[in-house]
PDB file of N, CA and C in Angstrom:
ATOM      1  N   UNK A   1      27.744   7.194  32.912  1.00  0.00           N
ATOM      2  CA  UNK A   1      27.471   6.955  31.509  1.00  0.00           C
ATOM      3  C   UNK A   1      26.064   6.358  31.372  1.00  0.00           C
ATOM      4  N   UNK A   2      25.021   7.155  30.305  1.00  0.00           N
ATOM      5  CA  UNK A   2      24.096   6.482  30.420  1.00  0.00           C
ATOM      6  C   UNK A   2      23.841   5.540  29.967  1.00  0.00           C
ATOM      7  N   UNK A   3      22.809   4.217  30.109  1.00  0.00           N
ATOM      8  CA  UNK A   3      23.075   2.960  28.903  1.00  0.00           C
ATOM      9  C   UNK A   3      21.470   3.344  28.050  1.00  0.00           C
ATOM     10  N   UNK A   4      21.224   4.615  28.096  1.00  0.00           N
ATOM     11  CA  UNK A   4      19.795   5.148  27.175  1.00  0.00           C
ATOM     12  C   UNK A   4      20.281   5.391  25.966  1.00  0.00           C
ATOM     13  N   UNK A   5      19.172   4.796  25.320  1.00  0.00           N
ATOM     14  CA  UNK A   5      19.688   5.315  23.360  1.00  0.00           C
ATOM     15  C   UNK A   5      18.484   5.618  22.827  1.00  0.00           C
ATOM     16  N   UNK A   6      18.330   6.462  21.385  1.00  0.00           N
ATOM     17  CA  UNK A   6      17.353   6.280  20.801  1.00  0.00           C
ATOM     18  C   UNK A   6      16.874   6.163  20.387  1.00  0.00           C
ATOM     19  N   UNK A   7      15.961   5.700  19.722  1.00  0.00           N
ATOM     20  CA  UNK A   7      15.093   4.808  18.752  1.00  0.00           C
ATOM     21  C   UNK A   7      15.943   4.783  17.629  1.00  0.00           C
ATOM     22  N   UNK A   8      16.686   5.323  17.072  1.00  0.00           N
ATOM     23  CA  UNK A   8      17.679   5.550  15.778  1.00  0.00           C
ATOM     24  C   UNK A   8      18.788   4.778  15.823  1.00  0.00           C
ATOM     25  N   UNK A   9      19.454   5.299  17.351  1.00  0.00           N
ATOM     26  CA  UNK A   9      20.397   4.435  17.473  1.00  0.00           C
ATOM     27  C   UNK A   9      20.417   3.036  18.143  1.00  0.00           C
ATOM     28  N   UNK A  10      19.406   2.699  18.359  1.00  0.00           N
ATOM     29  CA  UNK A  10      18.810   1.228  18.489  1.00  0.00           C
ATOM     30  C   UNK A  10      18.569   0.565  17.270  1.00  0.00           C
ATOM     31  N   UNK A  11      17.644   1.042  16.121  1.00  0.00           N
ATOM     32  CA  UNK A  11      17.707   0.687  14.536  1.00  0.00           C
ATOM     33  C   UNK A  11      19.129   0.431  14.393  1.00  0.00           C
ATOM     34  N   UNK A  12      20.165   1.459  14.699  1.00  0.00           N
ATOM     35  CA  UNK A  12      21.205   0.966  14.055  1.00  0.00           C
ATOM     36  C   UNK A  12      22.018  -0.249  14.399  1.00  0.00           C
ATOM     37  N   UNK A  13      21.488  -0.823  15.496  1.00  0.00           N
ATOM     38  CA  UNK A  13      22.160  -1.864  16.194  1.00  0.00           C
ATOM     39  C   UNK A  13      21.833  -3.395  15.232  1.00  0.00           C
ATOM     40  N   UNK A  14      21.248  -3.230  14.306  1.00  0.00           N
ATOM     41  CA  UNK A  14      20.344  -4.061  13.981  1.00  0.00           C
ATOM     42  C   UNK A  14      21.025  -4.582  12.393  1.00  0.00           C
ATOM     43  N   UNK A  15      21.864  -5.676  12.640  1.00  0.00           N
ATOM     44  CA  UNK A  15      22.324  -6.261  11.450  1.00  0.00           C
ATOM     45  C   UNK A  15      21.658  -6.809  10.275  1.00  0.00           C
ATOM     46  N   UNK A  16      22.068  -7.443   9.057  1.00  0.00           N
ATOM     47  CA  UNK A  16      21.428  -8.223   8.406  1.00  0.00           C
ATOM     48  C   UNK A  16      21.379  -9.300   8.900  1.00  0.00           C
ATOM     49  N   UNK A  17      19.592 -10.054   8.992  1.00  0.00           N
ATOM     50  CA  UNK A  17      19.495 -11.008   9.216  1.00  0.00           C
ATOM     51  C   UNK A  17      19.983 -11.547  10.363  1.00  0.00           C
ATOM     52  N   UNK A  18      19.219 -10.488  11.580  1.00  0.00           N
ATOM     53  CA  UNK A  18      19.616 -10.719  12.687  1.00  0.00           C
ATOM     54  C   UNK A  18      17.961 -11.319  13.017  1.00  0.00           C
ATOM     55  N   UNK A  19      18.226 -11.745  14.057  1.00  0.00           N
ATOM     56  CA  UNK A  19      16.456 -12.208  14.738  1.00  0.00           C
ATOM     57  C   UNK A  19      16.265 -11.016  15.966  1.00  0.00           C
ATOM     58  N   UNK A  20      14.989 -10.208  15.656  1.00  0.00           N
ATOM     59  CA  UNK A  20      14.686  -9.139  16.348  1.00  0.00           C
ATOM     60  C   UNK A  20      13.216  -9.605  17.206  1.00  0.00           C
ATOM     61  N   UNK A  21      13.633  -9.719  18.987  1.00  0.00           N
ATOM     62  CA  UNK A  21      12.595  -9.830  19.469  1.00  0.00           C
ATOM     63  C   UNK A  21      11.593  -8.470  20.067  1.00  0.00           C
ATOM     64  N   UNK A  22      10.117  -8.437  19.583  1.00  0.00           N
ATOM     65  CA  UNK A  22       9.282  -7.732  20.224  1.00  0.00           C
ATOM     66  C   UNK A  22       8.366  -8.175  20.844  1.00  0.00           C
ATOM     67  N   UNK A  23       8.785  -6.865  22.391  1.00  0.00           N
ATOM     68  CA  UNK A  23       7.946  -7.491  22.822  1.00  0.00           C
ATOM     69  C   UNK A  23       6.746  -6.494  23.504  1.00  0.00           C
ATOM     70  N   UNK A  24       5.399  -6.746  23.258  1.00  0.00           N
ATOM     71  CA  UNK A  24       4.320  -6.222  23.768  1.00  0.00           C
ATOM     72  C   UNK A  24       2.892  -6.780  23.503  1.00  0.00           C
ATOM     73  N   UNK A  25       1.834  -6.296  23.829  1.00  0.00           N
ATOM     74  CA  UNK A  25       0.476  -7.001  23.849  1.00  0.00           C
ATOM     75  C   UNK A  25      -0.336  -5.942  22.813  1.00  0.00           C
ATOM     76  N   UNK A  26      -0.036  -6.230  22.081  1.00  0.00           N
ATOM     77  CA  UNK A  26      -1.543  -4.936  20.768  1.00  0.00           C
ATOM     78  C   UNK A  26      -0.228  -4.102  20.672  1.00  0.00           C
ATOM     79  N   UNK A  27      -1.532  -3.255  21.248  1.00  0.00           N
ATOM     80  CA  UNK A  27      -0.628  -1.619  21.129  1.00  0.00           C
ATOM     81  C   UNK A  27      -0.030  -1.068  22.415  1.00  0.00           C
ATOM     82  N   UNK A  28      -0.402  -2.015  23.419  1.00  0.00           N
ATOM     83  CA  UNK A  28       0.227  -1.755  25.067  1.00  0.00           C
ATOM     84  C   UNK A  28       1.472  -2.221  24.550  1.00  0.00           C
ATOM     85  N   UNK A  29       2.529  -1.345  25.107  1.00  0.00           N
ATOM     86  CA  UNK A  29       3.994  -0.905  25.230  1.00  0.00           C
ATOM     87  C   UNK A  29       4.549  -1.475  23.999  1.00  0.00           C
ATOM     88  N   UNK A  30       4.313  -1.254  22.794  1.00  0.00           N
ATOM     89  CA  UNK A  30       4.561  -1.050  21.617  1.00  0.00           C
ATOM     90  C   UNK A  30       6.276  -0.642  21.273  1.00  0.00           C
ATOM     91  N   UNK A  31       6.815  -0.832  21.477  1.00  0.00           N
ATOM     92  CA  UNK A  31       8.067  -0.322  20.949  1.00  0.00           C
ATOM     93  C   UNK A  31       7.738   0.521  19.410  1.00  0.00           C
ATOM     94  N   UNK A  32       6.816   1.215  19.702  1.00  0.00           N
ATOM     95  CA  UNK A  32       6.565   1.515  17.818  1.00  0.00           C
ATOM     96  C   UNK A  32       7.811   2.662  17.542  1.00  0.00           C
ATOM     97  N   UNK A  33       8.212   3.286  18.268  1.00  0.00           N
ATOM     98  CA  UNK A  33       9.300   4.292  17.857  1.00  0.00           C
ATOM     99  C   UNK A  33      10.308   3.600  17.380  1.00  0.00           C
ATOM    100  N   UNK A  34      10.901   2.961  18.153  1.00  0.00           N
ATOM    101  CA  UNK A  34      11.951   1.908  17.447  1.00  0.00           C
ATOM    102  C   UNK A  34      11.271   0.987  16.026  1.00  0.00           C
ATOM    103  N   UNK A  35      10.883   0.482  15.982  1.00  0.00           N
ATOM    104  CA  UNK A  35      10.048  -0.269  14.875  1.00  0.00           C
ATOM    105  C   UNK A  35      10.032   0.530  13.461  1.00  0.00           C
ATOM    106  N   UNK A  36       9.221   1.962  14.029  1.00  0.00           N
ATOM    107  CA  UNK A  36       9.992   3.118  12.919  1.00  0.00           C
ATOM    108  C   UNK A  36      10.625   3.404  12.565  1.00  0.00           C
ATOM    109  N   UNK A  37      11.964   3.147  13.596  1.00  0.00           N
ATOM    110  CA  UNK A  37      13.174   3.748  13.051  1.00  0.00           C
ATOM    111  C   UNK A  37      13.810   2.360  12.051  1.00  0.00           C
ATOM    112  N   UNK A  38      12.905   1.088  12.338  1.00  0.00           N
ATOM    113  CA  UNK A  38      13.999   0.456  11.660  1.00  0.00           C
ATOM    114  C   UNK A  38      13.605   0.517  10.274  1.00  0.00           C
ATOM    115  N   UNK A  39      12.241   1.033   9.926  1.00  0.00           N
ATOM    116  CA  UNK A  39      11.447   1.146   8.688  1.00  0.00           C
ATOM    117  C   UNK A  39      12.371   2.094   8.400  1.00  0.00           C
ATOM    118  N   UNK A  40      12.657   3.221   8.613  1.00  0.00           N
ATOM    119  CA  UNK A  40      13.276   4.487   8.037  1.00  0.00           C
ATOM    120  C   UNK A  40      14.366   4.049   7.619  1.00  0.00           C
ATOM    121  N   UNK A  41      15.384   3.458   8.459  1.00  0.00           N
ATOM    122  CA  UNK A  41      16.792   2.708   8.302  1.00  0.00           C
ATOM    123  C   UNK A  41      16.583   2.427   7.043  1.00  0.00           C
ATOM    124  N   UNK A  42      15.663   1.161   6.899  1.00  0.00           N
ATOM    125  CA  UNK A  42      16.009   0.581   5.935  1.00  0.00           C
ATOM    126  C   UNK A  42      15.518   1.605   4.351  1.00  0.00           C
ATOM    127  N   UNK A  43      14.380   2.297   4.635  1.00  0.00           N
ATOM    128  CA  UNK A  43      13.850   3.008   3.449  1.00  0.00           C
ATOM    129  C   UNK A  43      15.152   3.849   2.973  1.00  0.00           C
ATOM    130  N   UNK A  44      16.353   4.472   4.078  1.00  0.00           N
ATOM    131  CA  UNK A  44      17.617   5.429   3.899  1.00  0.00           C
ATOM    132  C   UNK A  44      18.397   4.533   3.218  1.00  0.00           C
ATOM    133  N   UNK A  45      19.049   3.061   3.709  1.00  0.00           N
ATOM    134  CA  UNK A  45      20.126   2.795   3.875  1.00  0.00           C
ATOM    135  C   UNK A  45      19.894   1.337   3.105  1.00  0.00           C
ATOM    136  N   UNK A  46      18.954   0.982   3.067  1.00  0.00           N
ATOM    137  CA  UNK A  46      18.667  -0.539   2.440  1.00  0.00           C
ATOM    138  C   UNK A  46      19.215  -1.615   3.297  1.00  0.00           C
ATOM    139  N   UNK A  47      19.549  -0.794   4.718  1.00  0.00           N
ATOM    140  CA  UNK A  47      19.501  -2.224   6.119  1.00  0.00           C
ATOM    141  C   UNK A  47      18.688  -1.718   6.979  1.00  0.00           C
ATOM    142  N   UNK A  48      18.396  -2.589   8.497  1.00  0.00           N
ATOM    143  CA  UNK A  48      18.665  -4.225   7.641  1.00  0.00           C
ATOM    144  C   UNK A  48      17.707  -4.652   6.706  1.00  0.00           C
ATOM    145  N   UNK A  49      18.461  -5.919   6.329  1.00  0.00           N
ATOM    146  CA  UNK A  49      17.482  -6.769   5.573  1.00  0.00           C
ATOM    147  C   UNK A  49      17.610  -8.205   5.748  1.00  0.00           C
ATOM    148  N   UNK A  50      16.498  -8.829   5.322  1.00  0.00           N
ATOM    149  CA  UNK A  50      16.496 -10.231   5.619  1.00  0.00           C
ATOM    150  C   UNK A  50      16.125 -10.655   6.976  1.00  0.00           C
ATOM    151  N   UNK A  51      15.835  -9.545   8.313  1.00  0.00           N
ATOM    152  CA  UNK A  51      15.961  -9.828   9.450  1.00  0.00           C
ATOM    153  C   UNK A  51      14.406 -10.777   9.568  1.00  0.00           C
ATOM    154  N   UNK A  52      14.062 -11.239  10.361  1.00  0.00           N
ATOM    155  CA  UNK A  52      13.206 -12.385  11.289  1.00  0.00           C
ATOM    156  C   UNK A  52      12.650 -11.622  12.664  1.00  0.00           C
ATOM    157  N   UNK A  53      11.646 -11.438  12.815  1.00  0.00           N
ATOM    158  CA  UNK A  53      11.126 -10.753  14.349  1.00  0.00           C
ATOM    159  C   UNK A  53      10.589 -11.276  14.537  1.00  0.00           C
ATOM    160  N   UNK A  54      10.264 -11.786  15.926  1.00  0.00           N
ATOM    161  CA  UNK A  54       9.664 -12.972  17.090  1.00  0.00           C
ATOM    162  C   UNK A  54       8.952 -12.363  17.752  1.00  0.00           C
ATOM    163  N   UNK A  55       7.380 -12.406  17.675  1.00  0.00           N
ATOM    164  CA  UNK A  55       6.600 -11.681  19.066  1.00  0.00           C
ATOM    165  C   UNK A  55       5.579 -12.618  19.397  1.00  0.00           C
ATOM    166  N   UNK A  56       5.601 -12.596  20.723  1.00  0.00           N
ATOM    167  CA  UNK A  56       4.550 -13.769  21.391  1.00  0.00           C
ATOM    168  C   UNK A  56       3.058 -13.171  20.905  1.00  0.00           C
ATOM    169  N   UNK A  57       2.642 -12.331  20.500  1.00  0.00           N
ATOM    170  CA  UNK A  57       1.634 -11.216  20.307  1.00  0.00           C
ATOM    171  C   UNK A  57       1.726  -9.868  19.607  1.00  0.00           C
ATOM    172  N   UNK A  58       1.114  -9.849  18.880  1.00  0.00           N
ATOM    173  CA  UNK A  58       0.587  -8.606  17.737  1.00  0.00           C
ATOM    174  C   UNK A  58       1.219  -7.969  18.226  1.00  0.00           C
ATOM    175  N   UNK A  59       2.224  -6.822  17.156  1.00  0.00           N
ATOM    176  CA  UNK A  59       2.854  -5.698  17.879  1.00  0.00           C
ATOM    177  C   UNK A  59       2.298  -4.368  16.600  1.00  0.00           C
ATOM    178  N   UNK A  60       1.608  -3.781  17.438  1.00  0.00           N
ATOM    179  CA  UNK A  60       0.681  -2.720  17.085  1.00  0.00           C
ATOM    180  C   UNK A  60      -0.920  -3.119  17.107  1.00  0.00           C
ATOM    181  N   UNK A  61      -2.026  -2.134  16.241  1.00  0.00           N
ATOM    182  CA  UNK A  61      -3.075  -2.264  16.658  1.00  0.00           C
ATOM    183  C   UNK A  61      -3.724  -1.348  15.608  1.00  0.00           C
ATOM    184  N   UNK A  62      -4.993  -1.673  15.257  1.00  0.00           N
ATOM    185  CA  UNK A  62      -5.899  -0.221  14.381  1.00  0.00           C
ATOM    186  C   UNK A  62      -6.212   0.802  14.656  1.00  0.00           C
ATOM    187  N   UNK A  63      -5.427   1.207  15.898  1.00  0.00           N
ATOM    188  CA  UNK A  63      -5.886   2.557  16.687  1.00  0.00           C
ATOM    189  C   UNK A  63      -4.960   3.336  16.671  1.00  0.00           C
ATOM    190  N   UNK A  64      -3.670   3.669  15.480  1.00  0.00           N
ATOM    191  CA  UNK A  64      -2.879   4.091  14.936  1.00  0.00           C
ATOM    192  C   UNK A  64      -1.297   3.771  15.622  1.00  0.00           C
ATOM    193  N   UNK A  65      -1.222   2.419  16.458  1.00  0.00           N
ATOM    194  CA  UNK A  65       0.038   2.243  16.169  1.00  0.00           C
ATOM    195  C   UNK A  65       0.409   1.068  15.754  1.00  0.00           C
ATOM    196  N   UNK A  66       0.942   1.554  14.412  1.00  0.00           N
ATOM    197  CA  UNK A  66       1.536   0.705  13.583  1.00  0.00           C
ATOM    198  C   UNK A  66       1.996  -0.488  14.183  1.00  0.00           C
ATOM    199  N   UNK A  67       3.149  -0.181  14.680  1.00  0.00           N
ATOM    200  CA  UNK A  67       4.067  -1.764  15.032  1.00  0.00           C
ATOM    201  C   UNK A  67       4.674  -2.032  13.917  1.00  0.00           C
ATOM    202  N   UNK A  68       4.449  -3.476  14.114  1.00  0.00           N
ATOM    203  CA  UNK A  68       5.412  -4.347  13.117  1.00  0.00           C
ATOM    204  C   UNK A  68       4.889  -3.749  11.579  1.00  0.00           C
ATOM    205  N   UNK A  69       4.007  -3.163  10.956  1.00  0.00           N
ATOM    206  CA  UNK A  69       3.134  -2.354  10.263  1.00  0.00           C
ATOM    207  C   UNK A  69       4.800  -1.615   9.650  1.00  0.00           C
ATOM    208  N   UNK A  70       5.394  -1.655  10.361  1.00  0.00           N
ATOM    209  CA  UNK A  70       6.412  -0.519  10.003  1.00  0.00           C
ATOM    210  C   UNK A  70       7.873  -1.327   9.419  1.00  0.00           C
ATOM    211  N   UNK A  71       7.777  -2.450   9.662  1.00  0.00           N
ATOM    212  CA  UNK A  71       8.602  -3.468   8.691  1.00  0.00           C
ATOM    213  C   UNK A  71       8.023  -3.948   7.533  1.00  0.00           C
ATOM    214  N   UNK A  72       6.948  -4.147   7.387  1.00  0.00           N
ATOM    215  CA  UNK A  72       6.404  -4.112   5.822  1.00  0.00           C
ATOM    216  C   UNK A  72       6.995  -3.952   4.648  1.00  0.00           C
ATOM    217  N   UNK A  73       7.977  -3.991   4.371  1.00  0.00           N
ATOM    218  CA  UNK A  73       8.626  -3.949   3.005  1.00  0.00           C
ATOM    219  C   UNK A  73       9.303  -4.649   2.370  1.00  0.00           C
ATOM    220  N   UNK A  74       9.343  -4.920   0.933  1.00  0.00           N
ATOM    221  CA  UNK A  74       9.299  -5.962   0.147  1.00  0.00           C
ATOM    222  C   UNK A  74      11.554  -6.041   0.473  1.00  0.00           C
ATOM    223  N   UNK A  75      12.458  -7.254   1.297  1.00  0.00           N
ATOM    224  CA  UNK A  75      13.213  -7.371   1.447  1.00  0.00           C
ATOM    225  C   UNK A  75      13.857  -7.028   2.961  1.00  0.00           C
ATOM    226  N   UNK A  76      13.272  -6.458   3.743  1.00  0.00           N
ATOM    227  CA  UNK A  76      13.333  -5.726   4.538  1.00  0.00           C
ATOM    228  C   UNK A  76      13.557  -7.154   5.663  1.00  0.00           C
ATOM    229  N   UNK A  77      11.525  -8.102   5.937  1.00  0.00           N
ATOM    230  CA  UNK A  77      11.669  -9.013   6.874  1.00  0.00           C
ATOM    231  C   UNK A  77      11.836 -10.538   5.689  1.00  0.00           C
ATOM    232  N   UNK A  78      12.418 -10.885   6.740  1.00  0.00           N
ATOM    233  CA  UNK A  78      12.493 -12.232   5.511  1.00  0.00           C
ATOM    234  C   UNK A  78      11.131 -13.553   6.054  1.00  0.00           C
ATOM    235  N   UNK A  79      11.255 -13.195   7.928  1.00  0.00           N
ATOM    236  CA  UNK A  79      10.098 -14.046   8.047  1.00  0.00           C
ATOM    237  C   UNK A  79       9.670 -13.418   9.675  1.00  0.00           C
ATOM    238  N   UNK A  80       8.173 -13.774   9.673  1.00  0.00           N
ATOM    239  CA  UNK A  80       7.870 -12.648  11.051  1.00  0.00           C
ATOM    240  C   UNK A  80       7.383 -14.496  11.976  1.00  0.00           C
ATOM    241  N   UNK A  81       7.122 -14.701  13.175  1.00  0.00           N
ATOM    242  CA  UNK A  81       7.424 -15.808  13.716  1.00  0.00           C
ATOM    243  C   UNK A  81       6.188 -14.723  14.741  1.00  0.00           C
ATOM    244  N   UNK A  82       5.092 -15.152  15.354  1.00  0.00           N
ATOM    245  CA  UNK A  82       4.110 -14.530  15.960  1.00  0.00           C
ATOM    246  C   UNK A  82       3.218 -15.541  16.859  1.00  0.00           C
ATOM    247  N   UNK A  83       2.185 -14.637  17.346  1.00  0.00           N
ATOM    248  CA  UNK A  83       1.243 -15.779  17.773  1.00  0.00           C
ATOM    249  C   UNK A  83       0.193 -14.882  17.571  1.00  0.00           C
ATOM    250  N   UNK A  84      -0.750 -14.108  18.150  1.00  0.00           N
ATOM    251  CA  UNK A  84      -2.312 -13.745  17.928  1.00  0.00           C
ATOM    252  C   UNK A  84      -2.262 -12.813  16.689  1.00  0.00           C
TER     253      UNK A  84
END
């Protein structure tokens, strides 16, 4: 059995007002596929919402990957917790 999922069904794992950790440096290993999917989730389904994401460092970059760029929406994060 594999324990691989994908980016969709990882979004879906993702409750209200859960605390979501990312983790990467810029745009090096970006989880941006997942990150997307949770933007889409919520743009479909109106979850989650309220969630909190924790990254020791910027997740994405101006060199087109988004990142956290992709939670942006008004209800969506309730608070982002970061460092650079």
């Amino acid at each position: 059995m594999s324990k691989l999922v994908s980016a969709a069904q990882a979004a879906g794992l993702i409750g209200d007002g859960m605390v979501v950790s990312v983790s990467s440096s810029s745009g090096l290993g970006c989880p941006d596929a997942v990150l997307a999917a949770i933007g889409e989730r919520f743009d479909a389904q109106g979850h989650p919402k309220n969630i909190t994401t924790l990254h020791p460092i910027a997740a994405g970059d101006m060199y087109g990957i988004r990142g956290i760029d992709h939670l942006a929406k008004p209800g969506l994060l309730k608070r982002t917790l970061c460092g650079s």
